[in-house]
N, C-alpha and C. Protein backbone atom coordinates (compact mmCIF):
# COMPACT_ATOMS: atom_id res chain seq x y z
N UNK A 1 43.43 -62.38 -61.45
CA UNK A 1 43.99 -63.27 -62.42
C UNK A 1 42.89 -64.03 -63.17
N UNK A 2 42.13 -64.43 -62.29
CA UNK A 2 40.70 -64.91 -62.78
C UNK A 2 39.85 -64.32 -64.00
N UNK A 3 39.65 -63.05 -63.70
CA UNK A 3 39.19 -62.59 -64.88
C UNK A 3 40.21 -61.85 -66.33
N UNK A 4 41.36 -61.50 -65.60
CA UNK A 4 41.93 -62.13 -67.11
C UNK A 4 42.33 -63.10 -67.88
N UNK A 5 42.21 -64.35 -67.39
CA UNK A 5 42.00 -65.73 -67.82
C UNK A 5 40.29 -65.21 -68.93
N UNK A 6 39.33 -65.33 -68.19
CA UNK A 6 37.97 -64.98 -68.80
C UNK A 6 38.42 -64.11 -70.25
N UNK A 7 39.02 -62.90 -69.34
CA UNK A 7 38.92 -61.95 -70.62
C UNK A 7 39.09 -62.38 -71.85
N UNK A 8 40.79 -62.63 -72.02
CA UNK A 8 41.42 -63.79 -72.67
C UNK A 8 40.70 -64.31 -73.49
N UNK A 9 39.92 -65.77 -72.56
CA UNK A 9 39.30 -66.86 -73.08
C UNK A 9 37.99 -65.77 -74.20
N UNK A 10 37.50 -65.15 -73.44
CA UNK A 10 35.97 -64.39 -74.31
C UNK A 10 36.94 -63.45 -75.55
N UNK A 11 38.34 -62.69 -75.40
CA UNK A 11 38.67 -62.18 -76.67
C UNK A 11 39.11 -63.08 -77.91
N UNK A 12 39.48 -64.12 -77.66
CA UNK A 12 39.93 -65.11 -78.49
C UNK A 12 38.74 -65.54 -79.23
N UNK A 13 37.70 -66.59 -78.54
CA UNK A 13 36.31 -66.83 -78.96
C UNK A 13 36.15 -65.79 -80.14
N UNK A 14 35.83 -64.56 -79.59
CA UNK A 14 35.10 -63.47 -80.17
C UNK A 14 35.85 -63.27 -81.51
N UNK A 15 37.56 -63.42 -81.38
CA UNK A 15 38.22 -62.53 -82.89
C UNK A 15 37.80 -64.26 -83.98
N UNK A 16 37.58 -65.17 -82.91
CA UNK A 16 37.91 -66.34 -84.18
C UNK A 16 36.41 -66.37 -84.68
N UNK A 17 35.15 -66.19 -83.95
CA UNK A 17 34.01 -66.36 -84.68
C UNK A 17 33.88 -65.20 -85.77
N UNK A 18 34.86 -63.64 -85.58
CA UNK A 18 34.71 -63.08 -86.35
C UNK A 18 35.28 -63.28 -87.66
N UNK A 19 36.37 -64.25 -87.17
CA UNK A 19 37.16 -64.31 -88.54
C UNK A 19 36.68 -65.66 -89.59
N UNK A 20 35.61 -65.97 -88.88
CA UNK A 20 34.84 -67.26 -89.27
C UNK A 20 33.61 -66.45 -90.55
N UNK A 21 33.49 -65.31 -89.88
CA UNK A 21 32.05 -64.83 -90.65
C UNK A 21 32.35 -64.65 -92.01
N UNK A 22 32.10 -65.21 -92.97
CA UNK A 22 32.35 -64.54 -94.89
C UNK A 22 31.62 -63.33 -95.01
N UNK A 23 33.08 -62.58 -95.84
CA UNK A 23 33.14 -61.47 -95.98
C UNK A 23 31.38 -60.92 -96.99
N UNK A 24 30.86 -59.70 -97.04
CA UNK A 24 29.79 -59.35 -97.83
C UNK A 24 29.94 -59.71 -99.06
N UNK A 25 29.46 -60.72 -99.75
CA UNK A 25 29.31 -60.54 -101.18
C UNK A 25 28.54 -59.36 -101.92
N UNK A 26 29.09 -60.12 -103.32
CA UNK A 26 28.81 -58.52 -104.52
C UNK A 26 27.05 -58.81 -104.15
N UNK A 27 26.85 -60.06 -104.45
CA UNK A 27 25.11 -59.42 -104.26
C UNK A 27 24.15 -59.10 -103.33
N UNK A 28 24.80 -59.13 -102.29
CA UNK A 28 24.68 -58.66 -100.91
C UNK A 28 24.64 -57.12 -100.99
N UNK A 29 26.05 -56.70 -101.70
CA UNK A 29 26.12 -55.39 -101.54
C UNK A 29 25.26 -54.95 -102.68
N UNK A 30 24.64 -55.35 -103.88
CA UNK A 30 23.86 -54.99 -104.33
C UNK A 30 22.13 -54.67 -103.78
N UNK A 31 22.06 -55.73 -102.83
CA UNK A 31 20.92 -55.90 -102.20
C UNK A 31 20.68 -54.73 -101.37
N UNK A 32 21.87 -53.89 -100.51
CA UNK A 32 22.02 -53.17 -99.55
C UNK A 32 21.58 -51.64 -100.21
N UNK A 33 21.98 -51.53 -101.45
CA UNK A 33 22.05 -50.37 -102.40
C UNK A 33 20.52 -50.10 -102.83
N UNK A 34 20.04 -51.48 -103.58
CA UNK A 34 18.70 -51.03 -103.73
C UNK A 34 17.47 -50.82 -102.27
N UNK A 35 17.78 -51.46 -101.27
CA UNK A 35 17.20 -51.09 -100.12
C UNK A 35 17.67 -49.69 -100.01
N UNK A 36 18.69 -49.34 -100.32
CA UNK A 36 18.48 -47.67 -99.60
C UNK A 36 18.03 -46.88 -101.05
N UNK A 37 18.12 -47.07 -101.89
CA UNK A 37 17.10 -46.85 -103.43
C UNK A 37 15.70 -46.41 -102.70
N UNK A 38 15.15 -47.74 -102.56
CA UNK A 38 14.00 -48.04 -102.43
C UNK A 38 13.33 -46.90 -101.20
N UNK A 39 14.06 -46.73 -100.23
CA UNK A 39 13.85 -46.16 -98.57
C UNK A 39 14.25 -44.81 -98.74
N UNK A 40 14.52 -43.84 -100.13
CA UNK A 40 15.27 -42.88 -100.00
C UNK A 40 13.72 -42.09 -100.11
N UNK A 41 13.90 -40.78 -99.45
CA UNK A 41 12.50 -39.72 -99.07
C UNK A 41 12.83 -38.79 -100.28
N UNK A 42 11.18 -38.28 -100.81
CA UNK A 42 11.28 -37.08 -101.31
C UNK A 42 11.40 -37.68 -103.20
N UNK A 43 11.89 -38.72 -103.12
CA UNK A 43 11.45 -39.68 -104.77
C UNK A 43 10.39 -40.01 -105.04
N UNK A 44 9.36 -40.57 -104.09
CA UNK A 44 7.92 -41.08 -104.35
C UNK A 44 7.08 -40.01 -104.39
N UNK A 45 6.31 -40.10 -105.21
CA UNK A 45 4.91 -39.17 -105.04
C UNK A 45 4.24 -39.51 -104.05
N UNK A 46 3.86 -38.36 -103.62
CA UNK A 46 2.79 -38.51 -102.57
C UNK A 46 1.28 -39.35 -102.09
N UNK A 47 0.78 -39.37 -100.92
CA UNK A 47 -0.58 -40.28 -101.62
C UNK A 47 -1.56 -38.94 -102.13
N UNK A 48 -1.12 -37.82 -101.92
CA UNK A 48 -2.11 -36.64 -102.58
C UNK A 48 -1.53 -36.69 -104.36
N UNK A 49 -0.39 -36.75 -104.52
CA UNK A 49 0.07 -36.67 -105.80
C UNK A 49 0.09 -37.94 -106.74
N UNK A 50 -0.55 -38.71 -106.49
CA UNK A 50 -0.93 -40.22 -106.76
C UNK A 50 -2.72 -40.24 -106.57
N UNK A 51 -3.39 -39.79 -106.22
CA UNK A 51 -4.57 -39.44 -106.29
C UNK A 51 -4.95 -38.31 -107.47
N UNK A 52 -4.27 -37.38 -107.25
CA UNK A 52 -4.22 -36.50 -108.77
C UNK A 52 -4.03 -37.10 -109.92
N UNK A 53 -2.74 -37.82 -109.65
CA UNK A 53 -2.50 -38.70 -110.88
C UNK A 53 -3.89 -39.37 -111.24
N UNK A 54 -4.15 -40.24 -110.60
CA UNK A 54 -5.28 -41.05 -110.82
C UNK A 54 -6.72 -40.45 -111.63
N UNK A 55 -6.37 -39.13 -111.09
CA UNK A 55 -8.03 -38.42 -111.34
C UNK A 55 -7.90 -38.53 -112.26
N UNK A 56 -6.68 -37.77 -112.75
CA UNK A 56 -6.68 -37.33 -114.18
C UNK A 56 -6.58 -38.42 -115.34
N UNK A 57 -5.77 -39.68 -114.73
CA UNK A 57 -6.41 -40.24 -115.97
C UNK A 57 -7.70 -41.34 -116.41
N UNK A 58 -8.75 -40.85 -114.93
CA UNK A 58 -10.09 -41.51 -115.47
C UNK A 58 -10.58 -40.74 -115.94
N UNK A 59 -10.63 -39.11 -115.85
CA UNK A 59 -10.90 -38.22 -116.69
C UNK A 59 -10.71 -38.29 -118.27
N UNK A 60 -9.23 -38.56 -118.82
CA UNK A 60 -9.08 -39.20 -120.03
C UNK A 60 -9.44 -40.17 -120.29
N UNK A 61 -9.71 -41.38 -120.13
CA UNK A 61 -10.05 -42.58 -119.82
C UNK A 61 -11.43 -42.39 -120.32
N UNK A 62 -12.42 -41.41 -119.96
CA UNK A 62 -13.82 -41.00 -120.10
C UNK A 62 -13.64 -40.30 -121.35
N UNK A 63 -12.81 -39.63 -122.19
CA UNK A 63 -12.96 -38.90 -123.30
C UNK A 63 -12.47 -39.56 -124.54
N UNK A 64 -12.26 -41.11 -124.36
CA UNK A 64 -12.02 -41.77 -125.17
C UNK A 64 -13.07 -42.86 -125.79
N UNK A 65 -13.60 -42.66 -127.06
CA UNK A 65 -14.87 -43.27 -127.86
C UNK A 65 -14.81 -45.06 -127.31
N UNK A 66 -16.33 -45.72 -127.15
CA UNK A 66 -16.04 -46.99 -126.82
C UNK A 66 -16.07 -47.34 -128.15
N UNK A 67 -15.22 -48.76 -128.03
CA UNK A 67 -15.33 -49.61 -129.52
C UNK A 67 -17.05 -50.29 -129.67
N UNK A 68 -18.07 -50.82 -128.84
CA UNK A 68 -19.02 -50.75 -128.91
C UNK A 68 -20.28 -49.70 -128.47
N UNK A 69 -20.64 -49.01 -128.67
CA UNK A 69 -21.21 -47.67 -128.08
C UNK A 69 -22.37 -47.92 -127.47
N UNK A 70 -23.53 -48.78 -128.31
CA UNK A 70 -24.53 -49.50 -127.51
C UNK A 70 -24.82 -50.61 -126.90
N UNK A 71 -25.95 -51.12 -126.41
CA UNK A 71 -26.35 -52.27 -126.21
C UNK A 71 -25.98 -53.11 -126.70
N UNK A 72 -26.92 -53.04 -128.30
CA UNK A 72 -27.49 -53.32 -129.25
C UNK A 72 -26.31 -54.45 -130.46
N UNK A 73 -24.82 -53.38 -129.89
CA UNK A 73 -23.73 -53.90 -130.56
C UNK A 73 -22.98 -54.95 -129.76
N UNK A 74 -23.10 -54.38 -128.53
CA UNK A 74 -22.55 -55.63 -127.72
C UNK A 74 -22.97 -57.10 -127.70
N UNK A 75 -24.71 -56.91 -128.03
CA UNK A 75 -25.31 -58.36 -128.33
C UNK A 75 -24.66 -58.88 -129.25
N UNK A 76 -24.87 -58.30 -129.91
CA UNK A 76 -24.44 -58.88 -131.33
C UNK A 76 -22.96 -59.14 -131.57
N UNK A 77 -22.11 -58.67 -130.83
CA UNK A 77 -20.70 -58.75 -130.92
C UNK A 77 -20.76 -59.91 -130.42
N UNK A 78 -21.62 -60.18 -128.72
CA UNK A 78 -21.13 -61.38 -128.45
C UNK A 78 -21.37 -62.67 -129.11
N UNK A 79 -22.90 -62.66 -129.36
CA UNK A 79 -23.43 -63.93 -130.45
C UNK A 79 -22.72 -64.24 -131.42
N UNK A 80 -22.21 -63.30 -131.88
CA UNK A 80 -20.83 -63.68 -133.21
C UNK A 80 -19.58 -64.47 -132.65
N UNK A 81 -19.30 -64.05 -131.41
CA UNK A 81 -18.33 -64.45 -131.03
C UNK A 81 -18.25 -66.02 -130.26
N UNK A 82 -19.68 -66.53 -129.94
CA UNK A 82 -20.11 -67.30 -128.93
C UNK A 82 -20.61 -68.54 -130.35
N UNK A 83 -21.10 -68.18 -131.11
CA UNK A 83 -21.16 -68.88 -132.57
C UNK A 83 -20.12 -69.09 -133.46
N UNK A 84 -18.88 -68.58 -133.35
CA UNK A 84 -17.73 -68.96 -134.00
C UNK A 84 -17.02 -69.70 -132.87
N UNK A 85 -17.01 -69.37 -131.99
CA UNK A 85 -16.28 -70.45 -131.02
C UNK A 85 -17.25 -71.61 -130.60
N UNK A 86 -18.25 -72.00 -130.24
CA UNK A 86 -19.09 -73.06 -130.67
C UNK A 86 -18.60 -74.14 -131.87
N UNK A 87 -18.59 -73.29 -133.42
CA UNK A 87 -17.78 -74.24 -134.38
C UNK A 87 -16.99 -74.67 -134.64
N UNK A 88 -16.15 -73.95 -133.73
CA UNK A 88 -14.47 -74.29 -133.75
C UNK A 88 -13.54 -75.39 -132.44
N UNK A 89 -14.82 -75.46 -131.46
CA UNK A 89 -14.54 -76.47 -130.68
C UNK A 89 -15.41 -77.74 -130.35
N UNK A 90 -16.55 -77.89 -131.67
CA UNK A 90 -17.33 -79.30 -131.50
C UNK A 90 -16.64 -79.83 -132.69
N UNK A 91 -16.56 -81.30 -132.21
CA UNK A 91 -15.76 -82.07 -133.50
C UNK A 91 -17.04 -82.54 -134.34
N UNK A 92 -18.15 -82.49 -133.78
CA UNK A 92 -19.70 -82.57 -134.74
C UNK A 92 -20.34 -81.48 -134.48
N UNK A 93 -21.01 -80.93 -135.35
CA UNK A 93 -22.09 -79.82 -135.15
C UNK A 93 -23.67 -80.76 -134.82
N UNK A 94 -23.72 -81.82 -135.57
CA UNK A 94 -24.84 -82.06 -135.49
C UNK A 94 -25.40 -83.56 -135.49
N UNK A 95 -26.27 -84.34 -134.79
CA UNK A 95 -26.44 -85.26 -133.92
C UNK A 95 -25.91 -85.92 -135.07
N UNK A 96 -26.95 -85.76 -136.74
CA UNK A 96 -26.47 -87.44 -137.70
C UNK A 96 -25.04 -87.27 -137.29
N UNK A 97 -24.23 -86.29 -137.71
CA UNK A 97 -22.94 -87.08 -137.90
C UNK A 97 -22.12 -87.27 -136.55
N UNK A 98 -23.03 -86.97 -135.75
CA UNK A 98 -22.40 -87.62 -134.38
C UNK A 98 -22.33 -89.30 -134.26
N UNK A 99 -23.33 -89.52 -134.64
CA UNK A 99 -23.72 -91.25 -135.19
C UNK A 99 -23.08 -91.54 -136.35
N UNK A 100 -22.94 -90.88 -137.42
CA UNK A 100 -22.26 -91.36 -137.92
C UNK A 100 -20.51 -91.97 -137.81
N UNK A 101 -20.07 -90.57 -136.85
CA UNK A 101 -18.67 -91.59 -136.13
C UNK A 101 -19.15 -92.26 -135.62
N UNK A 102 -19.81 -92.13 -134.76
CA UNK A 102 -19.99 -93.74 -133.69
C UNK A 102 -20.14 -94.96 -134.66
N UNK A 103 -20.83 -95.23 -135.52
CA UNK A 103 -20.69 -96.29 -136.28
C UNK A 103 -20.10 -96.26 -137.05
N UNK A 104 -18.89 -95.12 -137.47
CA UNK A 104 -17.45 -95.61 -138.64
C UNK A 104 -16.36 -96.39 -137.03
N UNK A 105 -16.63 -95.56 -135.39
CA UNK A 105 -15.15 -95.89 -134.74
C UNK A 105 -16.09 -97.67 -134.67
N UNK A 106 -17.38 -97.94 -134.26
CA UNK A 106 -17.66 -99.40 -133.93
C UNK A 106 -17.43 -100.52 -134.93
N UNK A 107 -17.44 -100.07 -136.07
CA UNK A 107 -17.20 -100.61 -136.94
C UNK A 107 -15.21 -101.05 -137.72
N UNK A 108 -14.61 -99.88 -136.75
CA UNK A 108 -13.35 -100.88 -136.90
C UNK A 108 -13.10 -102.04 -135.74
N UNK A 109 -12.17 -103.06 -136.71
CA UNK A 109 -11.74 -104.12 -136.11
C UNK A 109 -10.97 -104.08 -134.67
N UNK A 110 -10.77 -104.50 -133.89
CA UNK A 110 -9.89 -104.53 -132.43
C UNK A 110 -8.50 -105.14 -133.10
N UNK A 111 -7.45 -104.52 -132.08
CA UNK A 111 -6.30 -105.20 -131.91
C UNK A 111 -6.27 -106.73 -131.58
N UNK A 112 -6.71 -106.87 -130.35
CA UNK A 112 -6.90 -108.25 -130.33
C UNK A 112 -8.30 -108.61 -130.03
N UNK A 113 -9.08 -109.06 -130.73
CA UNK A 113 -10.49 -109.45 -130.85
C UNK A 113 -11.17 -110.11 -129.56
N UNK A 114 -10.36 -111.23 -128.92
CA UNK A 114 -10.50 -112.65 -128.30
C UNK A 114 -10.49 -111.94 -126.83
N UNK A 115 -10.63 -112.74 -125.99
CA UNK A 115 -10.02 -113.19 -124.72
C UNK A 115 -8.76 -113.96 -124.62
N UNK A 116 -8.96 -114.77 -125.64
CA UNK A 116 -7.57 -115.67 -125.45
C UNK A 116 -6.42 -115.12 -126.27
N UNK A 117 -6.39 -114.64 -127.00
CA UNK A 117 -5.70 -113.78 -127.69
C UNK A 117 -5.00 -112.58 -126.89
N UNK A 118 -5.74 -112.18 -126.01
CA UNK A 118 -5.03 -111.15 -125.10
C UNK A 118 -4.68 -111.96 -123.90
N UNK A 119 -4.92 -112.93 -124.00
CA UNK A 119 -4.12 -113.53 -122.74
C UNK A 119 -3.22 -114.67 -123.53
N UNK A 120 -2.62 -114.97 -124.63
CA UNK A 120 -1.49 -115.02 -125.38
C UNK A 120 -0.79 -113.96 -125.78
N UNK A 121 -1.03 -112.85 -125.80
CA UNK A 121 -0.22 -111.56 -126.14
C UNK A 121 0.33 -111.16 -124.33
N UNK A 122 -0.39 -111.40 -123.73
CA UNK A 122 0.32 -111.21 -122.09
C UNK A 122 1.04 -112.14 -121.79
N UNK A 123 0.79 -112.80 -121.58
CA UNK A 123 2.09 -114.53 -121.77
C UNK A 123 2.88 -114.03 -122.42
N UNK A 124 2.88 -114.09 -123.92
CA UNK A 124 4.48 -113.65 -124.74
C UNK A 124 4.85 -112.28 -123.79
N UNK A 125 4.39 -110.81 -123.51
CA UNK A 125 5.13 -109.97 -123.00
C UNK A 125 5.96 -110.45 -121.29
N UNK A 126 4.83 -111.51 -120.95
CA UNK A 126 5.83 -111.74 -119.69
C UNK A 126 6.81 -112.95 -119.97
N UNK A 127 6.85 -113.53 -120.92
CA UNK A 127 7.82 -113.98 -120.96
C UNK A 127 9.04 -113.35 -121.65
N UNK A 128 8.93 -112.71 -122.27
CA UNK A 128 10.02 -111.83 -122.81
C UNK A 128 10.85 -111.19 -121.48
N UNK A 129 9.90 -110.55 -120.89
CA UNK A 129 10.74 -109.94 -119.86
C UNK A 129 11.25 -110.48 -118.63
N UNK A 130 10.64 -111.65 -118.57
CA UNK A 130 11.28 -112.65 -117.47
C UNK A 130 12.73 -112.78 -118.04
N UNK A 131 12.61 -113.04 -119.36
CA UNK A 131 14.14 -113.19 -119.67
C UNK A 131 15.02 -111.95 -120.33
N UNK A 132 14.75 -110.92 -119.73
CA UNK A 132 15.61 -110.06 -119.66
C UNK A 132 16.58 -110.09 -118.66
């Protein structure tokens, strides 16, 4: 009697945790599909037929003209290239007018000039917001 009490008790457990489990979703079952996609034999090339592949196209790869052929052009390609980007990212090329901003930015006026002036402009902002 004992163990069909058990039985019982363990078949009940068992049908309700099953009926607890949610059913497979759609992207579940999508997930399941491309795993066996992915795992199916006789679709992939080989690692011998993937090595062929490969040969062949450093072979082509080699019968195709370079855009610089010598040295000679590559220097020179790069200096062109290393001299236009140079001019295009200094906001001065050259020391005068590096000084010369420096003494057009020193030469404007300040917001607030003083000491006391910025500590009357801090007073008014904290009092404003005290009385918010």
């Amino acid at each position: 009697m004992n163990k069909l009490l058990i039985a019982l008790i363990a078949g009940t457990f068992a049908a309700t945790a099953a009926a607890q489990m949610p059913a497979p979703s759609e992207k579940a079952k999508a997930k399941q599909e491309l795993a066996k996609e992915a795992t199916k034999v006789g679709e992939h090339a080989t690692p011998q037929q993937e090595a062929a592949q490969q040969k062949a196209n450093v072979e082509k790869s080699k019968k195709v003209s370079k855009a610089l052929p010598d040295k000679k052009a590559k220097q020179d390609a790069a200096k062109a290239v290393t001299a236009a980007d140079a001019k295009g990212t200094t906001g001065a090329q050259t020391a005068a007018e590096q000084a010369a901003h420096t003494k057009e930015s020193k030469g404007m006026s300040k917001a607030l000039p003083t000491k006391a002036d910025k500590q009357k402009a801090a007073a008014e902002v904290t009092k404003s917001q005290a009385g918010q």
